[in-house]
PDB file of N, CA and C in Angstrom:
ATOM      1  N   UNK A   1     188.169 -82.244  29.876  1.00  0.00           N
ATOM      2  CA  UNK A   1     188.256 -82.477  28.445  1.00  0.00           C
ATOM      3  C   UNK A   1     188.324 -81.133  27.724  1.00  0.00           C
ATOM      4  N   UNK A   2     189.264 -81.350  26.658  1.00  0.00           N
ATOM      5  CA  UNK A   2     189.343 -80.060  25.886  1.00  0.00           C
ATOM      6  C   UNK A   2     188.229 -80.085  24.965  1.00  0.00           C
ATOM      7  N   UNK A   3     188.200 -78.593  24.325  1.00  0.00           N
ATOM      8  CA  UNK A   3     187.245 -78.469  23.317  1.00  0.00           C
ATOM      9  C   UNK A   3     186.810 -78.909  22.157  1.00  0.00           C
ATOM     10  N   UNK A   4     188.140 -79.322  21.976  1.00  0.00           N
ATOM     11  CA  UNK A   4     188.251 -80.722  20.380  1.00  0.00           C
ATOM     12  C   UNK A   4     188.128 -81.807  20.810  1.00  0.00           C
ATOM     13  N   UNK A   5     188.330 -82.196  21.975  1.00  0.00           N
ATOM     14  CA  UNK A   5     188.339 -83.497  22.314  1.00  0.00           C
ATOM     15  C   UNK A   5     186.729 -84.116  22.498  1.00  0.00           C
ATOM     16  N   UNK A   6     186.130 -83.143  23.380  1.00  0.00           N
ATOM     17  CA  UNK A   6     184.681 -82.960  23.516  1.00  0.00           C
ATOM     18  C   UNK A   6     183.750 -83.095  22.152  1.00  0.00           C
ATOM     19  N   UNK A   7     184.394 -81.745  21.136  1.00  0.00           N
ATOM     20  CA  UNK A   7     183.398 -81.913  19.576  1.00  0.00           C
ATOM     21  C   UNK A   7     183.759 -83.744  18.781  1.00  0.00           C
ATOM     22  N   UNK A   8     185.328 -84.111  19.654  1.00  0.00           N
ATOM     23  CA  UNK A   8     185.065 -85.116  18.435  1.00  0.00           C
ATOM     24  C   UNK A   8     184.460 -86.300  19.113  1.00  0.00           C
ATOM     25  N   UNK A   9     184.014 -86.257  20.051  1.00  0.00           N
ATOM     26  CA  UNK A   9     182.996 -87.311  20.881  1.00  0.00           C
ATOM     27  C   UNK A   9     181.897 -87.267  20.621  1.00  0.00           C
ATOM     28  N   UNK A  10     180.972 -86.100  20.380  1.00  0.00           N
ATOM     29  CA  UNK A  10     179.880 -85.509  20.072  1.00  0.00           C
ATOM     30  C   UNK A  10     179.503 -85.897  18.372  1.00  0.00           C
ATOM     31  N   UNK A  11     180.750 -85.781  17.458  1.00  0.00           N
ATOM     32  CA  UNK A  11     180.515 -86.303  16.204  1.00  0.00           C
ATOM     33  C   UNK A  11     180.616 -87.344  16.284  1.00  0.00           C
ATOM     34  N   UNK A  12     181.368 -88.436  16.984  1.00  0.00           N
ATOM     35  CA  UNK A  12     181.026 -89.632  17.009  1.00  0.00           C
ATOM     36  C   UNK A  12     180.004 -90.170  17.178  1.00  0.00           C
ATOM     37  N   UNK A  13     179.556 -90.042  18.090  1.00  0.00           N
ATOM     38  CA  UNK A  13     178.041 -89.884  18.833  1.00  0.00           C
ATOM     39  C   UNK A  13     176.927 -89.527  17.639  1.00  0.00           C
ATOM     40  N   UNK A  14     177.267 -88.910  16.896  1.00  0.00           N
ATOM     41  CA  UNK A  14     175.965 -88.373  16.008  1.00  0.00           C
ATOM     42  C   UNK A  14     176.085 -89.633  15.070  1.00  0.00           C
ATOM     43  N   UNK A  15     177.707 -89.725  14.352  1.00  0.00           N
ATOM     44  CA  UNK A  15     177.864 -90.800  13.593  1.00  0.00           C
ATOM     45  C   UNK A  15     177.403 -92.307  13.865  1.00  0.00           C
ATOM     46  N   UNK A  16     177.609 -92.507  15.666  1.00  0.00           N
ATOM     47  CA  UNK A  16     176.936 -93.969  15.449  1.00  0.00           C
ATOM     48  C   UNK A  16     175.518 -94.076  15.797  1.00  0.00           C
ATOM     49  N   UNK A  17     174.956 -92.345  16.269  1.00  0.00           N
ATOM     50  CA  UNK A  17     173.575 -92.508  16.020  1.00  0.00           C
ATOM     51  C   UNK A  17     173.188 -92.659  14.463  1.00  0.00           C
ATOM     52  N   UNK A  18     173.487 -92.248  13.821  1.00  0.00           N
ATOM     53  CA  UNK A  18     173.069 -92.148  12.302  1.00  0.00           C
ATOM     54  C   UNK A  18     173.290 -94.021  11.919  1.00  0.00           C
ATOM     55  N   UNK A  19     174.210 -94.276  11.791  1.00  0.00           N
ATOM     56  CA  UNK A  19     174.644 -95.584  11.775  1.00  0.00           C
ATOM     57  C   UNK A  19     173.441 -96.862  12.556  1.00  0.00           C
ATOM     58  N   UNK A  20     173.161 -96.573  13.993  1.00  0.00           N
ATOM     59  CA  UNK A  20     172.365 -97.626  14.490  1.00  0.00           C
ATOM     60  C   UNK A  20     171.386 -96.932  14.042  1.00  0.00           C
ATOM     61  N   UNK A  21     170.408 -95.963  13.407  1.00  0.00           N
ATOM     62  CA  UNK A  21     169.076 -95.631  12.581  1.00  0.00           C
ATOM     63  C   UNK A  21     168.921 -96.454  11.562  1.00  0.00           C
ATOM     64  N   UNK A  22     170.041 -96.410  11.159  1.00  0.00           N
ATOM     65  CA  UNK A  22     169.881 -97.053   9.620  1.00  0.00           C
ATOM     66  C   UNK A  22     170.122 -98.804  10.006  1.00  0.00           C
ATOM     67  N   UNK A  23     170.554 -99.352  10.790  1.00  0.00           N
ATOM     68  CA  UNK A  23     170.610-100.767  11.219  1.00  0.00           C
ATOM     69  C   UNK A  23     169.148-101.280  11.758  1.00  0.00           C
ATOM     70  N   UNK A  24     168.551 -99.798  12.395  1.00  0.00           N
ATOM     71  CA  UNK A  24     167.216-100.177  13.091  1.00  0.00           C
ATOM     72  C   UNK A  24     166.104-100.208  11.809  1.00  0.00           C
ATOM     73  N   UNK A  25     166.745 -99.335  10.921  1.00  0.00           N
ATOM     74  CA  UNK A  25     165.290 -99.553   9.892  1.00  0.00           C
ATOM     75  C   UNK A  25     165.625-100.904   9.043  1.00  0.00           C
ATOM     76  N   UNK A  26     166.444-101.173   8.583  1.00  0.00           N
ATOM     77  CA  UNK A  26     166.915-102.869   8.045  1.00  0.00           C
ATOM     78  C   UNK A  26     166.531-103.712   8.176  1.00  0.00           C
ATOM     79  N   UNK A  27     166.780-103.429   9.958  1.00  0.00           N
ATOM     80  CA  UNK A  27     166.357-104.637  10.782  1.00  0.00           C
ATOM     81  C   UNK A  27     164.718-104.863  11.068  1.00  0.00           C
ATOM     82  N   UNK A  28     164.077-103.689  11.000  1.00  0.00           N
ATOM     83  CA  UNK A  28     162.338-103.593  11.040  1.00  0.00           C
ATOM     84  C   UNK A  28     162.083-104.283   9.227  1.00  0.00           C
ATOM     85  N   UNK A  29     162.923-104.022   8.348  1.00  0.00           N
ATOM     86  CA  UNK A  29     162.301-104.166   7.164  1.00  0.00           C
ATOM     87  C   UNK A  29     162.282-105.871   7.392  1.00  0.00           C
ATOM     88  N   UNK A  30     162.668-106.106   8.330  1.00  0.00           N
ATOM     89  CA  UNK A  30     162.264-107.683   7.975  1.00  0.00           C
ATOM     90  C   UNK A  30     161.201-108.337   8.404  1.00  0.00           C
ATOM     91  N   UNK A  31     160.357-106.869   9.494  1.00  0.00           N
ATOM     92  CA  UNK A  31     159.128-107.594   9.651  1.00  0.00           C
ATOM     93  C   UNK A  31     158.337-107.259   8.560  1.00  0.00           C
ATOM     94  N   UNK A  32     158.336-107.364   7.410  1.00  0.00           N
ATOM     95  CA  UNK A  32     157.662-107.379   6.117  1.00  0.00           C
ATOM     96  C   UNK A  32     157.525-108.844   5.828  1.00  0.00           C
ATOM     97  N   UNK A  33     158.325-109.895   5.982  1.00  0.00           N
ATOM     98  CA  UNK A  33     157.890-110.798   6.190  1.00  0.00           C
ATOM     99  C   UNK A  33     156.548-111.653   7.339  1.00  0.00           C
ATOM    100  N   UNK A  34     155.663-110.901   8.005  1.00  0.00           N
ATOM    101  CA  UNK A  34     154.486-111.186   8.386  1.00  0.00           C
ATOM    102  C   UNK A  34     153.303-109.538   8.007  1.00  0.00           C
ATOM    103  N   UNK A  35     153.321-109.221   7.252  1.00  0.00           N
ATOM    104  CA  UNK A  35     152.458-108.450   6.450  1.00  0.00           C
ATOM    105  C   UNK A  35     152.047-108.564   5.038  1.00  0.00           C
ATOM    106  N   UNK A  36     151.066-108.023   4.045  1.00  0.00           N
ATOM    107  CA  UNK A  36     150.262-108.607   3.068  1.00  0.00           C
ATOM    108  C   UNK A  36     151.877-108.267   1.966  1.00  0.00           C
ATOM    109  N   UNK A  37     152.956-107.334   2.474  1.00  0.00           N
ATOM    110  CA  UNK A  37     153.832-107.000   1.485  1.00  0.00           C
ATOM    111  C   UNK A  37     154.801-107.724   1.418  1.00  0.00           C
ATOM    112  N   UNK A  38     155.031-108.750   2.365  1.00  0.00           N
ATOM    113  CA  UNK A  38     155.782-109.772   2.287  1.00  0.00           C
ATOM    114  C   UNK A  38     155.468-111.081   1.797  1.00  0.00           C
ATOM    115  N   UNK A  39     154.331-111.152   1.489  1.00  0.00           N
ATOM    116  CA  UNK A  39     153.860-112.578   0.965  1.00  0.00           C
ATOM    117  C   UNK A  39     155.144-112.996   0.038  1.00  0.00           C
ATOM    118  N   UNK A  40     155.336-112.151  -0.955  1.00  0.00           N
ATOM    119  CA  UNK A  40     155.989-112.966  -1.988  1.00  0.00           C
ATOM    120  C   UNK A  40     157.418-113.476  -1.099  1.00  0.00           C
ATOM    121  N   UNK A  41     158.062-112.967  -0.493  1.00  0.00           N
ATOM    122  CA  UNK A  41     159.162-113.503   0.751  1.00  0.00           C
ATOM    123  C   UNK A  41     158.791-114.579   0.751  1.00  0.00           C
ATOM    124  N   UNK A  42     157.757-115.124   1.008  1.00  0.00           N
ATOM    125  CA  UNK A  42     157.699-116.486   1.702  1.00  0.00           C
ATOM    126  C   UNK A  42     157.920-117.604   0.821  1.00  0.00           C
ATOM    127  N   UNK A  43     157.813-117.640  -0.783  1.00  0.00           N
ATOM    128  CA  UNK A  43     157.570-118.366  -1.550  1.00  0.00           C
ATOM    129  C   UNK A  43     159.148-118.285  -1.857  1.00  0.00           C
ATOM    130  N   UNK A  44     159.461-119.743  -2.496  1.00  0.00           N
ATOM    131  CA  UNK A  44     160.523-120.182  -3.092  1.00  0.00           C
ATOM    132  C   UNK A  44     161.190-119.814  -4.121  1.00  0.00           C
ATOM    133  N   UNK A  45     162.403-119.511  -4.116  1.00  0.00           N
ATOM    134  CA  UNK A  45     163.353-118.869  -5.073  1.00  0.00           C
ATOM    135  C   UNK A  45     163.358-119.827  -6.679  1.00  0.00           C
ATOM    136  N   UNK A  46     163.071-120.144  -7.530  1.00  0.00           N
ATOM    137  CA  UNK A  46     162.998-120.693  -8.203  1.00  0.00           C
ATOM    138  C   UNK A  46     162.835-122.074  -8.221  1.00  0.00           C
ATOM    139  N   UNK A  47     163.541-123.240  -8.048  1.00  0.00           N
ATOM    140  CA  UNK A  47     163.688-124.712  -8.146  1.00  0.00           C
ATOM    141  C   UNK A  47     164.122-124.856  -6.525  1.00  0.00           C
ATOM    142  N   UNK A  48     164.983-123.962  -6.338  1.00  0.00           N
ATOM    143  CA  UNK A  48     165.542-124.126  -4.971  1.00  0.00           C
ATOM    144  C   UNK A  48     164.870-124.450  -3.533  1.00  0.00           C
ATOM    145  N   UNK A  49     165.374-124.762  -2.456  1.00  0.00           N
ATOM    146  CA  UNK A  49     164.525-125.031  -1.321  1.00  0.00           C
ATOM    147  C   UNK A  49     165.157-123.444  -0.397  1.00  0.00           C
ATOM    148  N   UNK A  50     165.133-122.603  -1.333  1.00  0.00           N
ATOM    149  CA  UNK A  50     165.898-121.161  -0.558  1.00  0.00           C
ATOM    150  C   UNK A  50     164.514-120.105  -1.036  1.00  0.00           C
ATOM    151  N   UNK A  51     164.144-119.660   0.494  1.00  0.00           N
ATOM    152  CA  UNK A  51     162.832-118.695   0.429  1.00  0.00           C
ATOM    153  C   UNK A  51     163.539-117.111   0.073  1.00  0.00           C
ATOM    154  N   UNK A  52     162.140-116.363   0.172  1.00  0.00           N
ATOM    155  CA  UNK A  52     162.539-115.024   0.296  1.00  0.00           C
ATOM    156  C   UNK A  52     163.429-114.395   1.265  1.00  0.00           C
ATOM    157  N   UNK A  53     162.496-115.066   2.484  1.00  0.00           N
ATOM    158  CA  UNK A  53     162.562-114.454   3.782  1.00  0.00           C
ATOM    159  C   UNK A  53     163.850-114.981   3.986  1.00  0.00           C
ATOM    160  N   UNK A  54     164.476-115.949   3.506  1.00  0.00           N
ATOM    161  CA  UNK A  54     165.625-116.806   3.954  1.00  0.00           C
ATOM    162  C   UNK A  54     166.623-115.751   3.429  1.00  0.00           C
ATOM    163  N   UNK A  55     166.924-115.581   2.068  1.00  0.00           N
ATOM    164  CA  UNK A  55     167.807-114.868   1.330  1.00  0.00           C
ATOM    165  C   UNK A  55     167.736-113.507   1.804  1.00  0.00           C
ATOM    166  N   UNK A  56     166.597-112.645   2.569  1.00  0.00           N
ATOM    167  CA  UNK A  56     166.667-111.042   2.877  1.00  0.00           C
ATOM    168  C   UNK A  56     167.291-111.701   4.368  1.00  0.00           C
ATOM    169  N   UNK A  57     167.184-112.344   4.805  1.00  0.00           N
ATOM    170  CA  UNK A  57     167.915-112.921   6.293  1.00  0.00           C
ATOM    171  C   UNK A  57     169.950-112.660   6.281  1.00  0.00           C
ATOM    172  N   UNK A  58     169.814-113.299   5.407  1.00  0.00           N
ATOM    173  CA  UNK A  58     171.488-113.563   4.508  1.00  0.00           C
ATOM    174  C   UNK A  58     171.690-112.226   3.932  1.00  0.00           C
ATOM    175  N   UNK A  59     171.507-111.678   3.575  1.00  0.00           N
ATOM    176  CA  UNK A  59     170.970-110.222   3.103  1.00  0.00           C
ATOM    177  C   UNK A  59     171.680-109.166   3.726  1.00  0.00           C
ATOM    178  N   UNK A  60     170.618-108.961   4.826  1.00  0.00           N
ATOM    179  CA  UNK A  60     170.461-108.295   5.907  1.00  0.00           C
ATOM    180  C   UNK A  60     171.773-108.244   6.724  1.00  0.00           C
ATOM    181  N   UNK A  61     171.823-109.640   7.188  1.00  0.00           N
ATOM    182  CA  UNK A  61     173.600-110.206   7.680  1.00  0.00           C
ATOM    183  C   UNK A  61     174.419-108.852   7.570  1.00  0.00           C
ATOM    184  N   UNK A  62     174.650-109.694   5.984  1.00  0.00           N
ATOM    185  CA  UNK A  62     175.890-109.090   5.025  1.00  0.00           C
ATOM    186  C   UNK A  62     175.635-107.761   4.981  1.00  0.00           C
ATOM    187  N   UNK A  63     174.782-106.850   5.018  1.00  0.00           N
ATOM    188  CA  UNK A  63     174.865-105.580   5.000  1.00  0.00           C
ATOM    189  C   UNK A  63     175.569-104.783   6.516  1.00  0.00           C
ATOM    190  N   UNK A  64     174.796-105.373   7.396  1.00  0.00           N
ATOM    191  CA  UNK A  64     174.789-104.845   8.830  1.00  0.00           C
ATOM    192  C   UNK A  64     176.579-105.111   8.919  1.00  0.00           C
ATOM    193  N   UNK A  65     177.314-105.962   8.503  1.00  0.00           N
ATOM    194  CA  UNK A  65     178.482-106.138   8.500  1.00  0.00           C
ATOM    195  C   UNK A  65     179.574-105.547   7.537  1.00  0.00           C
ATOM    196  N   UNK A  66     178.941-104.800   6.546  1.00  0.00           N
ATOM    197  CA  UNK A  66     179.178-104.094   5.717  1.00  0.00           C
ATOM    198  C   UNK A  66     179.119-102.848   6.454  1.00  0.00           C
ATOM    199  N   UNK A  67     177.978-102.434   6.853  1.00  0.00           N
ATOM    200  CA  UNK A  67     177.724-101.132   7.444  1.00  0.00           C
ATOM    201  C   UNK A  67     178.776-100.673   8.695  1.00  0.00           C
ATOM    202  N   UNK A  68     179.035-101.860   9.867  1.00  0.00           N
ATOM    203  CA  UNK A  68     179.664-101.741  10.928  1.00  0.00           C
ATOM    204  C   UNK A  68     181.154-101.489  10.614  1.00  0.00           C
ATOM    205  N   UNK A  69     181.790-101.738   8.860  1.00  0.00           N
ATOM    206  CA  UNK A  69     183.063-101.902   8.315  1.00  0.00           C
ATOM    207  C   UNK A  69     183.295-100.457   8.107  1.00  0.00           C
ATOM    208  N   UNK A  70     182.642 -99.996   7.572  1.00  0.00           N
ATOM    209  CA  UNK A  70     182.137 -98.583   7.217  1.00  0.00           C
ATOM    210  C   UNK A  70     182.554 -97.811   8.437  1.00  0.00           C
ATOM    211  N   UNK A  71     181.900 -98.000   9.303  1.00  0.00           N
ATOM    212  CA  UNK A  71     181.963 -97.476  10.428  1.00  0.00           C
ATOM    213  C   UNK A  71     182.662 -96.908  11.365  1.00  0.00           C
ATOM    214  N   UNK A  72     183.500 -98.207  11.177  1.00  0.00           N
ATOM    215  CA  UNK A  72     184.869 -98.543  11.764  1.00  0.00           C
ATOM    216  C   UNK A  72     185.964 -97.650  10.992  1.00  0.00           C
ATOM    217  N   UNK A  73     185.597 -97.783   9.586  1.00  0.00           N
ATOM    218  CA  UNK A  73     186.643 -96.864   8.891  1.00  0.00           C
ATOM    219  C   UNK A  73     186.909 -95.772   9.315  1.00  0.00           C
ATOM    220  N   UNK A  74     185.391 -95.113   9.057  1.00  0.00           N
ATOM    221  CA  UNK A  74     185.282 -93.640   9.319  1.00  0.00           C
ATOM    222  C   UNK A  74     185.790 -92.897  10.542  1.00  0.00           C
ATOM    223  N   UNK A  75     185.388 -93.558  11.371  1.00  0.00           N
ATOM    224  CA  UNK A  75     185.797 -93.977  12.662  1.00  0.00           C
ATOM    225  C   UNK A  75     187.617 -93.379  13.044  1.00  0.00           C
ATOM    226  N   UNK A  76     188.072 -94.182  12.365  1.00  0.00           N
ATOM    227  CA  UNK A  76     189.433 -94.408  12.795  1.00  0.00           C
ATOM    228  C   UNK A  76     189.835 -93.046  11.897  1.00  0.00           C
ATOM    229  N   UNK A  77     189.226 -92.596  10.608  1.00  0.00           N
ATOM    230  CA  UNK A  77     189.699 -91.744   9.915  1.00  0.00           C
ATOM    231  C   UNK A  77     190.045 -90.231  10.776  1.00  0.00           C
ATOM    232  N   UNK A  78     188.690 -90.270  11.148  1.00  0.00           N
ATOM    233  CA  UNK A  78     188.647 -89.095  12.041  1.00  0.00           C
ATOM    234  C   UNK A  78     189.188 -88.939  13.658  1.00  0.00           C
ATOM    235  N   UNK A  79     189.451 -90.174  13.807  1.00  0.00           N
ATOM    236  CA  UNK A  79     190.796 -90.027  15.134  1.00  0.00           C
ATOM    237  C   UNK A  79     191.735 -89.296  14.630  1.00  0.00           C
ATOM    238  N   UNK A  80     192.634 -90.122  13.102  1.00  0.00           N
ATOM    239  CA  UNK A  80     193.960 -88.994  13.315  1.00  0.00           C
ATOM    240  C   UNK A  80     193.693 -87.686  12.891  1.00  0.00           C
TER     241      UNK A  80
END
């Protein structure tokens, strides 16, 4: 492997470390739902039969799929 070829593996590498950090802390923020700071999570969204914990679930989803889009962009940017 050449020398550019090598650095741009290595930035990748940093990039989807940085990337799965930030998926891993997301994904921990949802054990806030069994601690004293999640109580309010548990209780019902207004009239609705839709909780806290339900909607940061749906949430969460949509971000991590957001994030991986991102990713992908950047990704491809820095191939060409």
């Amino acid at each position: 492997m050449t020398d550019g070829s090598i650095e741009a593996v290595r930035r990748k590498t940093r990039l989807r470390l940085t990337f799965t950090g930030v998926h891993l802390l997301l994904y921990f923020s949802f054990t806030l739902n069994w601690t004293a700071w999640g109580t309010v999570l548990g209780d019902r969204l207004g009239a609705t039969q839709v909780t806290g914990s339900l909607l940061m679930f749906v949430l969460l989803v949509c971000i991590f799929i957001v994030l991986e889009t991102i990713f992908l962009v950047i990704s491809q940017r820095s191939e060409r």
